[in-house]
C-alpha atoms as a PDB file:
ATOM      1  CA  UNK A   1     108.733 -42.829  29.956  1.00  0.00           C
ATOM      2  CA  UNK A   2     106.187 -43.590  27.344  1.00  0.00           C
ATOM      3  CA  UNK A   3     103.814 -42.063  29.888  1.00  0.00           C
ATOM      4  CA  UNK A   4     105.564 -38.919  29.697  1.00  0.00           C
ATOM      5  CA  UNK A   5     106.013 -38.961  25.994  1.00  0.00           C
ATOM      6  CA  UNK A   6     101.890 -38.999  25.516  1.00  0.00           C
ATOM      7  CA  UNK A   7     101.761 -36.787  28.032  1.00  0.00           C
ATOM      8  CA  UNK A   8     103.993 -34.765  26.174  1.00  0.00           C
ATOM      9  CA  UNK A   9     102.205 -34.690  22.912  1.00  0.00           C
ATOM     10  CA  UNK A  10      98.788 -33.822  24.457  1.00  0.00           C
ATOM     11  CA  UNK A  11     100.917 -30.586  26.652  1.00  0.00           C
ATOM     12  CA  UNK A  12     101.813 -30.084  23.014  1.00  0.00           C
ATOM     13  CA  UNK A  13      98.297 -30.176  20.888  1.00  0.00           C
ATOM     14  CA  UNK A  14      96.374 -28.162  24.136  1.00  0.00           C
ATOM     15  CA  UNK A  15      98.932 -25.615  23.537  1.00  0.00           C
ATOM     16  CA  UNK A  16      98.730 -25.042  20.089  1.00  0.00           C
ATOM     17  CA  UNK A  17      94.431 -25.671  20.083  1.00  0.00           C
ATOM     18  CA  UNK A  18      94.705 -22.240  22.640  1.00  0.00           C
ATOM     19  CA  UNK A  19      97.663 -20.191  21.067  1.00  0.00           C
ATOM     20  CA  UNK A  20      95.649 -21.005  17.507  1.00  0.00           C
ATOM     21  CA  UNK A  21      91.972 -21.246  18.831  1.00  0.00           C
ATOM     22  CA  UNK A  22      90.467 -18.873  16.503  1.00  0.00           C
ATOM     23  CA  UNK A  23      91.537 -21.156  13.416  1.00  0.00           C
ATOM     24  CA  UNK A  24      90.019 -24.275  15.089  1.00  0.00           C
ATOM     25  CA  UNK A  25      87.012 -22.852  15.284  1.00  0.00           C
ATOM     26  CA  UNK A  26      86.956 -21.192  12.069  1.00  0.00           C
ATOM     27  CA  UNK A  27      87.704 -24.963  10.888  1.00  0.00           C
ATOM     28  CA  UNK A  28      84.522 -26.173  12.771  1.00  0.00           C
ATOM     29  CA  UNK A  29      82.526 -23.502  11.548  1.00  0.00           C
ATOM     30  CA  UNK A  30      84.053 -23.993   7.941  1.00  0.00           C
ATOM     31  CA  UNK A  31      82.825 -27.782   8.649  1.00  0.00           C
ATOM     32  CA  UNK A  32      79.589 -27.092   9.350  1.00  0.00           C
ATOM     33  CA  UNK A  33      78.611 -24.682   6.644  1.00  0.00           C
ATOM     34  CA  UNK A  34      80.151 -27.328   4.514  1.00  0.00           C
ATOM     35  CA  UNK A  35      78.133 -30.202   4.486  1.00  0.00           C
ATOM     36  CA  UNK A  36      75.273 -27.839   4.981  1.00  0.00           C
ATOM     37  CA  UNK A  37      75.662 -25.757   1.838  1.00  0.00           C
ATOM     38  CA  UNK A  38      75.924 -29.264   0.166  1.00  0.00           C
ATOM     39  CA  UNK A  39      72.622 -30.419   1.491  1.00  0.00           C
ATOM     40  CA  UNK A  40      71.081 -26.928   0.161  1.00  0.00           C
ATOM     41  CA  UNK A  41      72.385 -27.505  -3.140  1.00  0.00           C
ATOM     42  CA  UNK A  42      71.733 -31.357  -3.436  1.00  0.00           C
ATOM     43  CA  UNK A  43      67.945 -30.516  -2.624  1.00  0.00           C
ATOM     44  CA  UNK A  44      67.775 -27.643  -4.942  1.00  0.00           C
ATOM     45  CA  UNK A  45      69.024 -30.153  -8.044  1.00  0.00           C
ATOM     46  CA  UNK A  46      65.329 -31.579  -8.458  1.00  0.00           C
ATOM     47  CA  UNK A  47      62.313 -30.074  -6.728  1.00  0.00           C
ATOM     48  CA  UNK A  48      61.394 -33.106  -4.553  1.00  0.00           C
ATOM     49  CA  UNK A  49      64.688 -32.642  -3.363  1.00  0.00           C
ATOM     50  CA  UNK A  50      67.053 -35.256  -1.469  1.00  0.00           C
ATOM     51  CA  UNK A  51      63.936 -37.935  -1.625  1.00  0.00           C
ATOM     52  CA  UNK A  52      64.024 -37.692  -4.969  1.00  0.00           C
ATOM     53  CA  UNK A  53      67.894 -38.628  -5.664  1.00  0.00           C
ATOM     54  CA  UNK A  54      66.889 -41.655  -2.810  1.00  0.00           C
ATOM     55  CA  UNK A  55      69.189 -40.084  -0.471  1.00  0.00           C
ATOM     56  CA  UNK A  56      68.224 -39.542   3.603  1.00  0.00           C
ATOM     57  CA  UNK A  57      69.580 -37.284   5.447  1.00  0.00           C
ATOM     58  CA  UNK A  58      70.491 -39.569   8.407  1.00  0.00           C
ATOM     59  CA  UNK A  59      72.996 -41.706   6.995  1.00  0.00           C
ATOM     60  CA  UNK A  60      74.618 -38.892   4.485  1.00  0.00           C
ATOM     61  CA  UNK A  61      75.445 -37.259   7.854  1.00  0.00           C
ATOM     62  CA  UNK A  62      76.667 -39.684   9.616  1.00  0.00           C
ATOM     63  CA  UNK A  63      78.876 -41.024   6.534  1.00  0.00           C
ATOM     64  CA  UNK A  64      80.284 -36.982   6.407  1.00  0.00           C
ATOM     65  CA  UNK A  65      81.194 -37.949  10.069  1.00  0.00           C
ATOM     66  CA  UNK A  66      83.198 -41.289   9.275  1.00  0.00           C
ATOM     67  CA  UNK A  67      84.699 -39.036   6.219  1.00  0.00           C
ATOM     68  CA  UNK A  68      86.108 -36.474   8.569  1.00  0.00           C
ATOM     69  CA  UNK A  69      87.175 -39.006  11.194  1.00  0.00           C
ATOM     70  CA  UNK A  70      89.516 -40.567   8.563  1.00  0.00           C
ATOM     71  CA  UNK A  71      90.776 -38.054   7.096  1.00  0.00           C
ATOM     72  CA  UNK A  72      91.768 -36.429  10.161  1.00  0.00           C
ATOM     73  CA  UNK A  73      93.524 -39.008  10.981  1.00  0.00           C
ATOM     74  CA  UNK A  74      95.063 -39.504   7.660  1.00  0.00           C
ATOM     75  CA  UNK A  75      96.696 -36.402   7.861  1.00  0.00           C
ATOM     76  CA  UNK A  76      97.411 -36.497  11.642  1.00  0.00           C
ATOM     77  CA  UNK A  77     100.630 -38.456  10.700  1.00  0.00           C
ATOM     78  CA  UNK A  78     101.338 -37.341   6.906  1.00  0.00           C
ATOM     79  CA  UNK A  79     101.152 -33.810   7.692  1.00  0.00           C
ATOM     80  CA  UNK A  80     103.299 -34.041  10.800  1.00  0.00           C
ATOM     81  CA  UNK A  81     106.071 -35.897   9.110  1.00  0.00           C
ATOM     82  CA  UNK A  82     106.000 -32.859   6.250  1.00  0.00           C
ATOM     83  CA  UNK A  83     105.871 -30.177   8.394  1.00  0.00           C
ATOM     84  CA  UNK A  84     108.521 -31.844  11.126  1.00  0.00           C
ATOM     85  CA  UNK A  85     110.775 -31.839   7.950  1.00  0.00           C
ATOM     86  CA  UNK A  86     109.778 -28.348   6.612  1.00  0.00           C
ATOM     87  CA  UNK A  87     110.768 -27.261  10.013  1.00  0.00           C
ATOM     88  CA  UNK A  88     114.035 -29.112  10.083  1.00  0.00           C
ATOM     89  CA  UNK A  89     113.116 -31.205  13.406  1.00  0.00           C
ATOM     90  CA  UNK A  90     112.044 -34.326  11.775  1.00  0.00           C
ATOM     91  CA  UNK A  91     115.655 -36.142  12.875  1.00  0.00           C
ATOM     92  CA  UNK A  92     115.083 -34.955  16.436  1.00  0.00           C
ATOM     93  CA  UNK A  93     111.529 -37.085  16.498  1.00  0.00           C
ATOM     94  CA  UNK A  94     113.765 -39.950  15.121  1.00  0.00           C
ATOM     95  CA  UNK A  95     115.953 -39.372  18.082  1.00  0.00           C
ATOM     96  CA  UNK A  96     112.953 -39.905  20.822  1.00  0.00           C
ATOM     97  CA  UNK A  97     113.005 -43.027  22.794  1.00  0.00           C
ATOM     98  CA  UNK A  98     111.573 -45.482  20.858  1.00  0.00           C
ATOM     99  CA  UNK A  99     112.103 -43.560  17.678  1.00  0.00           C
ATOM    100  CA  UNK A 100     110.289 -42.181  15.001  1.00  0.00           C
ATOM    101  CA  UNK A 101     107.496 -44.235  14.768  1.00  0.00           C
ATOM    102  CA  UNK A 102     106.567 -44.632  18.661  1.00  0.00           C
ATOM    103  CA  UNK A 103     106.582 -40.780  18.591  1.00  0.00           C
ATOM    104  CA  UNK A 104     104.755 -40.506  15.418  1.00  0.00           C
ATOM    105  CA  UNK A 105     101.806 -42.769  16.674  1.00  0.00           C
ATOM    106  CA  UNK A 106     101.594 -41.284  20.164  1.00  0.00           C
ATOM    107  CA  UNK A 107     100.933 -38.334  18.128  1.00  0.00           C
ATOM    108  CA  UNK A 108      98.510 -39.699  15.894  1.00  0.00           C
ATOM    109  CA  UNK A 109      96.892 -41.029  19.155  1.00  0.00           C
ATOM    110  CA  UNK A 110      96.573 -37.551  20.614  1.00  0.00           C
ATOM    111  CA  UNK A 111      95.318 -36.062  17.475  1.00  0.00           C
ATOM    112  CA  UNK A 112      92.785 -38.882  16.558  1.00  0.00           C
ATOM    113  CA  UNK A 113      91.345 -38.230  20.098  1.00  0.00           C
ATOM    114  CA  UNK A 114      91.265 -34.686  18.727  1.00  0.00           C
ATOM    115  CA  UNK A 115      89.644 -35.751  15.590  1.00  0.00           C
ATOM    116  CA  UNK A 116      86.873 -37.462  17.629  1.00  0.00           C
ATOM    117  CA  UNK A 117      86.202 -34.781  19.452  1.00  0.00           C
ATOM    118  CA  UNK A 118      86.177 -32.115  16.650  1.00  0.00           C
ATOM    119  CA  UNK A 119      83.821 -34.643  14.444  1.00  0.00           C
ATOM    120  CA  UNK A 120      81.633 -34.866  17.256  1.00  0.00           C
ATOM    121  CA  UNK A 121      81.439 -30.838  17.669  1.00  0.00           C
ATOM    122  CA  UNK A 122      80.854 -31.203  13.960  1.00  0.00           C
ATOM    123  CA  UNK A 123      78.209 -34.015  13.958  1.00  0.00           C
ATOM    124  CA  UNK A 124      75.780 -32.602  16.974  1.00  0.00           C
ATOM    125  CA  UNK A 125      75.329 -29.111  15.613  1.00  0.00           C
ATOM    126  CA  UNK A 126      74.090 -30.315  11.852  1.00  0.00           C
ATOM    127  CA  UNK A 127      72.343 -33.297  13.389  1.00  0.00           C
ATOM    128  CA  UNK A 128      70.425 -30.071  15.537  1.00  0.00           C
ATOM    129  CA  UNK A 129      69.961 -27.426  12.996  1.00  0.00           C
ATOM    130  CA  UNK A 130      68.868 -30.667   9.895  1.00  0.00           C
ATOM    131  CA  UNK A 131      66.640 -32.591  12.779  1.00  0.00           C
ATOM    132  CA  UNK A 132      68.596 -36.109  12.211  1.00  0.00           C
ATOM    133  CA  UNK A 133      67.380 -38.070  15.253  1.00  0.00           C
ATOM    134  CA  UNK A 134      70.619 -39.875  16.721  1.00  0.00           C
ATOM    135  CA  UNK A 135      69.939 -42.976  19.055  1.00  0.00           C
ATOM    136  CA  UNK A 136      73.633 -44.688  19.599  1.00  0.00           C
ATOM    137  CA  UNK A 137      73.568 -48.029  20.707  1.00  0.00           C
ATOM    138  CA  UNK A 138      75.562 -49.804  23.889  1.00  0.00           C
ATOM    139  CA  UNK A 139      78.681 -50.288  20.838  1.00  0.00           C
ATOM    140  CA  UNK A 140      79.085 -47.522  19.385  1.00  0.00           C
ATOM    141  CA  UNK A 141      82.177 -47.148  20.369  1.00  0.00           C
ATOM    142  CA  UNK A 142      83.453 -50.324  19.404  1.00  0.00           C
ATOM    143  CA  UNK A 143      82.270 -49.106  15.555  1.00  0.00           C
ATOM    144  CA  UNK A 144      84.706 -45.933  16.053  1.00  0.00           C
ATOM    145  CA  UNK A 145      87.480 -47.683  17.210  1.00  0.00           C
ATOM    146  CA  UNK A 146      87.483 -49.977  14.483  1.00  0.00           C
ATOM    147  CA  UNK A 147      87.047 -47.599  12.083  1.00  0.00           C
ATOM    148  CA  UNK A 148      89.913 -45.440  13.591  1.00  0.00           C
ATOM    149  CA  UNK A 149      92.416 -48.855  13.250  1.00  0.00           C
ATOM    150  CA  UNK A 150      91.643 -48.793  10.012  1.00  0.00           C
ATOM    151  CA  UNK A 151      92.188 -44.983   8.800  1.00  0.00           C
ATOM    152  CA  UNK A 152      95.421 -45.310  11.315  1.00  0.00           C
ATOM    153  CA  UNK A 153      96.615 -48.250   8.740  1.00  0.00           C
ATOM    154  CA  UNK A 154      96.622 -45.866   6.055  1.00  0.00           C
ATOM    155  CA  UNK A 155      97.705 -42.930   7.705  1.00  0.00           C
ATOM    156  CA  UNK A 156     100.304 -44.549   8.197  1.00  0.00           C
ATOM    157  CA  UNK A 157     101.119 -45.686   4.563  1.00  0.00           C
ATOM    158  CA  UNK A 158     100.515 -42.378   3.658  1.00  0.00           C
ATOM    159  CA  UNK A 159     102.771 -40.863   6.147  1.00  0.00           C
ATOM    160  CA  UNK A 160     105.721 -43.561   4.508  1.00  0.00           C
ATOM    161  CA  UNK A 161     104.961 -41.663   1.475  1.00  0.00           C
ATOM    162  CA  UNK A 162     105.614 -38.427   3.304  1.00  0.00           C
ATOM    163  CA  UNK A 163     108.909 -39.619   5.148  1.00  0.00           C
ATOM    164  CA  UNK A 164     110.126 -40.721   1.094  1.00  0.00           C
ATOM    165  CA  UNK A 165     109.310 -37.301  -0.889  1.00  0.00           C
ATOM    166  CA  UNK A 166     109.168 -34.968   2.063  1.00  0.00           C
ATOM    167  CA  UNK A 167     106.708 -32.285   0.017  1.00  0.00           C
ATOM    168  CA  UNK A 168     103.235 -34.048  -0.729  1.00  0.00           C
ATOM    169  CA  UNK A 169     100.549 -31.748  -0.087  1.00  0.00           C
ATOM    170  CA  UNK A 170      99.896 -31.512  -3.656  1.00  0.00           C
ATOM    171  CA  UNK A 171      99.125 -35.619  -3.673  1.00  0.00           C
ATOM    172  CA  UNK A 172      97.401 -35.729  -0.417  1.00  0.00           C
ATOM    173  CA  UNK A 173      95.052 -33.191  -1.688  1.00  0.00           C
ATOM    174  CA  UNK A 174      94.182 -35.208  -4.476  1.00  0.00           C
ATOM    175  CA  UNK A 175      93.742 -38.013  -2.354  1.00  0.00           C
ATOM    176  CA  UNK A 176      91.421 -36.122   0.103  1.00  0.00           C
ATOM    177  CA  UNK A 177      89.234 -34.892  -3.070  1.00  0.00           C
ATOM    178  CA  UNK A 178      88.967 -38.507  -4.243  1.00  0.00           C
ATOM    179  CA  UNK A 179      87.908 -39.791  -0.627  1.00  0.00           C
ATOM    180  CA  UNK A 180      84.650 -37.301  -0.688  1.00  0.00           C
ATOM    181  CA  UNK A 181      83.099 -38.952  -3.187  1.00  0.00           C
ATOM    182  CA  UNK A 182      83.962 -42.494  -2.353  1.00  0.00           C
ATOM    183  CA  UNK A 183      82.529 -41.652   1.275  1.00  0.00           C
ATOM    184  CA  UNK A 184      79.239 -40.214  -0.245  1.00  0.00           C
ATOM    185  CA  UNK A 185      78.902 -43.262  -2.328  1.00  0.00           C
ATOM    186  CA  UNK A 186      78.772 -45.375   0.771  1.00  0.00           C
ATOM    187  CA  UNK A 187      75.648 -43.522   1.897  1.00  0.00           C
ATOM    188  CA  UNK A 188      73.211 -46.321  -0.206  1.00  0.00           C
ATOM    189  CA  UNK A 189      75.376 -49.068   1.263  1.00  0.00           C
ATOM    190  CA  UNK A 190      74.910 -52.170  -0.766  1.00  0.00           C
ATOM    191  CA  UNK A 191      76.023 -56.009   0.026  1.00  0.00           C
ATOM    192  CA  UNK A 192      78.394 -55.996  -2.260  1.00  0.00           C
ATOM    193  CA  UNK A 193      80.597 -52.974  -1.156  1.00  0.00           C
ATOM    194  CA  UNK A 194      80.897 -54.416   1.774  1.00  0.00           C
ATOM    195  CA  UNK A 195      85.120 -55.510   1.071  1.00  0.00           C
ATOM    196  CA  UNK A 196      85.897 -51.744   0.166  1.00  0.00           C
ATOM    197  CA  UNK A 197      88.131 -49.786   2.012  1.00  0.00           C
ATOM    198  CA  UNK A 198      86.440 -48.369   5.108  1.00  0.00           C
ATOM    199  CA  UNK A 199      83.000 -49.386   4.191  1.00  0.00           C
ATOM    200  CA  UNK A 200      82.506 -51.961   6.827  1.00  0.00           C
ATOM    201  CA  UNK A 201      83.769 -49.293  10.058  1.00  0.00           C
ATOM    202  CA  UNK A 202      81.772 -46.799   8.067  1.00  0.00           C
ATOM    203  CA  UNK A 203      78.669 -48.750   7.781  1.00  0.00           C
ATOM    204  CA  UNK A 204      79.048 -50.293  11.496  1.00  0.00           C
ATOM    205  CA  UNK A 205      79.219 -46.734  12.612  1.00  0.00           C
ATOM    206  CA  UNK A 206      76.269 -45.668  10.639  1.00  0.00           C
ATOM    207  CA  UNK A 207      74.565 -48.487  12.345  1.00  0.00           C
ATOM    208  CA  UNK A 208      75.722 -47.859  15.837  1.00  0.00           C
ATOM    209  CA  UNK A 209      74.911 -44.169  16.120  1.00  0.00           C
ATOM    210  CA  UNK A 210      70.971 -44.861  14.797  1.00  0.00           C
ATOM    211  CA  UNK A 211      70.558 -47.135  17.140  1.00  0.00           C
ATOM    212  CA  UNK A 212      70.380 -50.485  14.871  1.00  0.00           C
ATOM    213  CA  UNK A 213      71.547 -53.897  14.895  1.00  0.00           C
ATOM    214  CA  UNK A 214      74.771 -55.250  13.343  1.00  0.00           C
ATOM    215  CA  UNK A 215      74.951 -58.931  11.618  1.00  0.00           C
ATOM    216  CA  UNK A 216      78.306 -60.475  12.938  1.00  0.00           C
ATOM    217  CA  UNK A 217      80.156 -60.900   9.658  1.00  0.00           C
ATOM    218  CA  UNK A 218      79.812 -57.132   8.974  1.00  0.00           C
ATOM    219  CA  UNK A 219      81.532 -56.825  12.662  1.00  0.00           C
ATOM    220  CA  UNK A 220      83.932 -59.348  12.117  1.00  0.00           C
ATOM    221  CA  UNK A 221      85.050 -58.020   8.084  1.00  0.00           C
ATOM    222  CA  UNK A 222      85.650 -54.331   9.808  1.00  0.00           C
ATOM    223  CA  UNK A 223      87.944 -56.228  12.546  1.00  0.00           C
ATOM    224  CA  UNK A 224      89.482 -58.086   9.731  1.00  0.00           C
ATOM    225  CA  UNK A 225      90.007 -55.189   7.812  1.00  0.00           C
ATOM    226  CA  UNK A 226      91.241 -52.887  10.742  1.00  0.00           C
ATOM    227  CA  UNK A 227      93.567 -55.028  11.317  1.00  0.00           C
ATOM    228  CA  UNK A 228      94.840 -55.624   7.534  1.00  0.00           C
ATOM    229  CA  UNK A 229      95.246 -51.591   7.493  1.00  0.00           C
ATOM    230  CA  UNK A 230      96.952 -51.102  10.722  1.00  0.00           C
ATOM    231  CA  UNK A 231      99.921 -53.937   9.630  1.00  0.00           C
ATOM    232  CA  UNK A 232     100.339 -52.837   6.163  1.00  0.00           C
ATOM    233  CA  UNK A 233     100.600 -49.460   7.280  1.00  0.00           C
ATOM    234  CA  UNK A 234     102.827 -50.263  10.347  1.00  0.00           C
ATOM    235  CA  UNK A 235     104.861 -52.401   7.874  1.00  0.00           C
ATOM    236  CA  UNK A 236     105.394 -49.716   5.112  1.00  0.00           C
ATOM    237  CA  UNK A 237     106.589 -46.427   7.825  1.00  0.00           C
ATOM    238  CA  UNK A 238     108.747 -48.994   9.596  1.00  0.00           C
ATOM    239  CA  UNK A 239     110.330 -50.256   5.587  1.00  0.00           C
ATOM    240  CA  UNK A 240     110.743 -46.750   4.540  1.00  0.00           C
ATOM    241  CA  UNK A 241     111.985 -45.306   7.827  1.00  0.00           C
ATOM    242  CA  UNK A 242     114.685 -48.319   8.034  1.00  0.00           C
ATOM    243  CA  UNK A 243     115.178 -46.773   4.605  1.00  0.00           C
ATOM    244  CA  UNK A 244     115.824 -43.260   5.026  1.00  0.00           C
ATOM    245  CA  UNK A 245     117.997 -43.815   8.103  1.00  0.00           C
ATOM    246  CA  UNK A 246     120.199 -46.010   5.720  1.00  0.00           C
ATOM    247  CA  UNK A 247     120.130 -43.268   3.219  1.00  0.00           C
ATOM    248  CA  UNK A 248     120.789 -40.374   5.480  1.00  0.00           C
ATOM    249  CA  UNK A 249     117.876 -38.717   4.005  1.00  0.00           C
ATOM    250  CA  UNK A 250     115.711 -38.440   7.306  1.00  0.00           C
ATOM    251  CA  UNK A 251     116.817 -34.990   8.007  1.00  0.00           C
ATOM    252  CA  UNK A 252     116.871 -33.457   4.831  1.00  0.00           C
ATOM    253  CA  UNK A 253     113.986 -31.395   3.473  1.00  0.00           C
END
């Protein structure tokens, strides 16, 4: 059954990527011309540009990657609880075997596979047209998946936070706004940021794709940390969905 209920939600994402394929790829496109029109303008600020603000275009890249990757995910279960209860079928997910949250991260599941794939048709073209030289090494994909546990912990918290208040596109979109920068910061990766959110998955994938060497306490605080996201985000949907159910309030928009 839980075969059939993946199954299910990728029948469900192919259909709407063809039925809506013209504003998938207007949201690669819109991607790409993106982070390019930011390059342009960060080397126009001084006229040595990016070498002179000590930035490379390498790892800015690659950290634009990480920043899609989570928040795609991030809003791969937010949005779907908002707009499951805009459309009035949120209670019917609730109904699925295994309930809301089962459904809800089969979903997320499907659409983070998505995400990867859509970051990737994202990361190639700009790594073309800007001449970034990507070399992944034999783990790469060991630095994605623990970089997707992570932003799956707090898409999940944040997707508690849409089960509670229903409408929170407003918030989210702050939230979104504040990531960009925080991302960006990441790019001159320090020692000591090391702790912060994501910047241990982001770093290891920065690491992974150019082809270098990771120490094994860098790999081992991203595992940590994955794992620290994934509960405390498992913990607060499962709180607040216990909650609504109690309240009656998981159908009502």
């Amino acid at each position: 059954m839980l075969c059939w209920q993946l199954w299910s939600e990728f029948l469900l994402e192919w259909n709407l990527t063809r039925r809506y394929w013209f504003d998938t790829l207007a949201g690669l496109l819109a991607s790409v011309l993106f982070f390019y029109s930011m390059v342009l303008g960060l080397e126009n600020l001084t006229p040595e540009g990016l070498a002179s603000l000590g930035l490379d275009l390498g790892p800015l890249l690659l950290v634009f990657a990480a920043f899609n990757l989570v928040v795609g995910t991030f809003q791969s279960i937010a949005y779907s609880v908002q707009s499951e209860a805009a459309l009035g079928t949120l209670e019917h997910l609730g109904l699925a075997r295994g309930g809301l949250l089962r459904q809800l991260l089969l979903r997320a599941l499907v659409r983070g596979l998505q995400g990867i794939t859509t970051s990737a048709l994202v990361l190639l073209p700009l790594a073309l047209l800007l001449g970034v030289r990507l070399a992944p090494a034999p783990w790469w994909p060991l630095s994605l998946l623990l970089l997707y546990l992570a932003a799956l912990g707090f898409a999940l918290g944040m997707g508690a936070l849409a089960l509670h208040f229903k409408q929170v596109e407003g918030f989210f979109t702050i939230v979104q706004f504040l990531f960009l920068p925080y991302f960006f910061s990441l790019v001159r990766f320090a020692p000591w940021m090391t702790p912060l959110p994501f910047a241990p998955g982001t770093q290891l994938l920065k690491l992974a794709l150019t082809g270098e060497g990771a120490s094994p306490g860098l790999l081992l605080l991203a595992f940590v940390q994955a794992l620290l996201f994934l509960g405390a985000g498992l913990f607060a949907m499962a709180w607040v969905y216990a909650g609504v159910r109690r309240r009656g309030l998981l159908g009502r928009y």
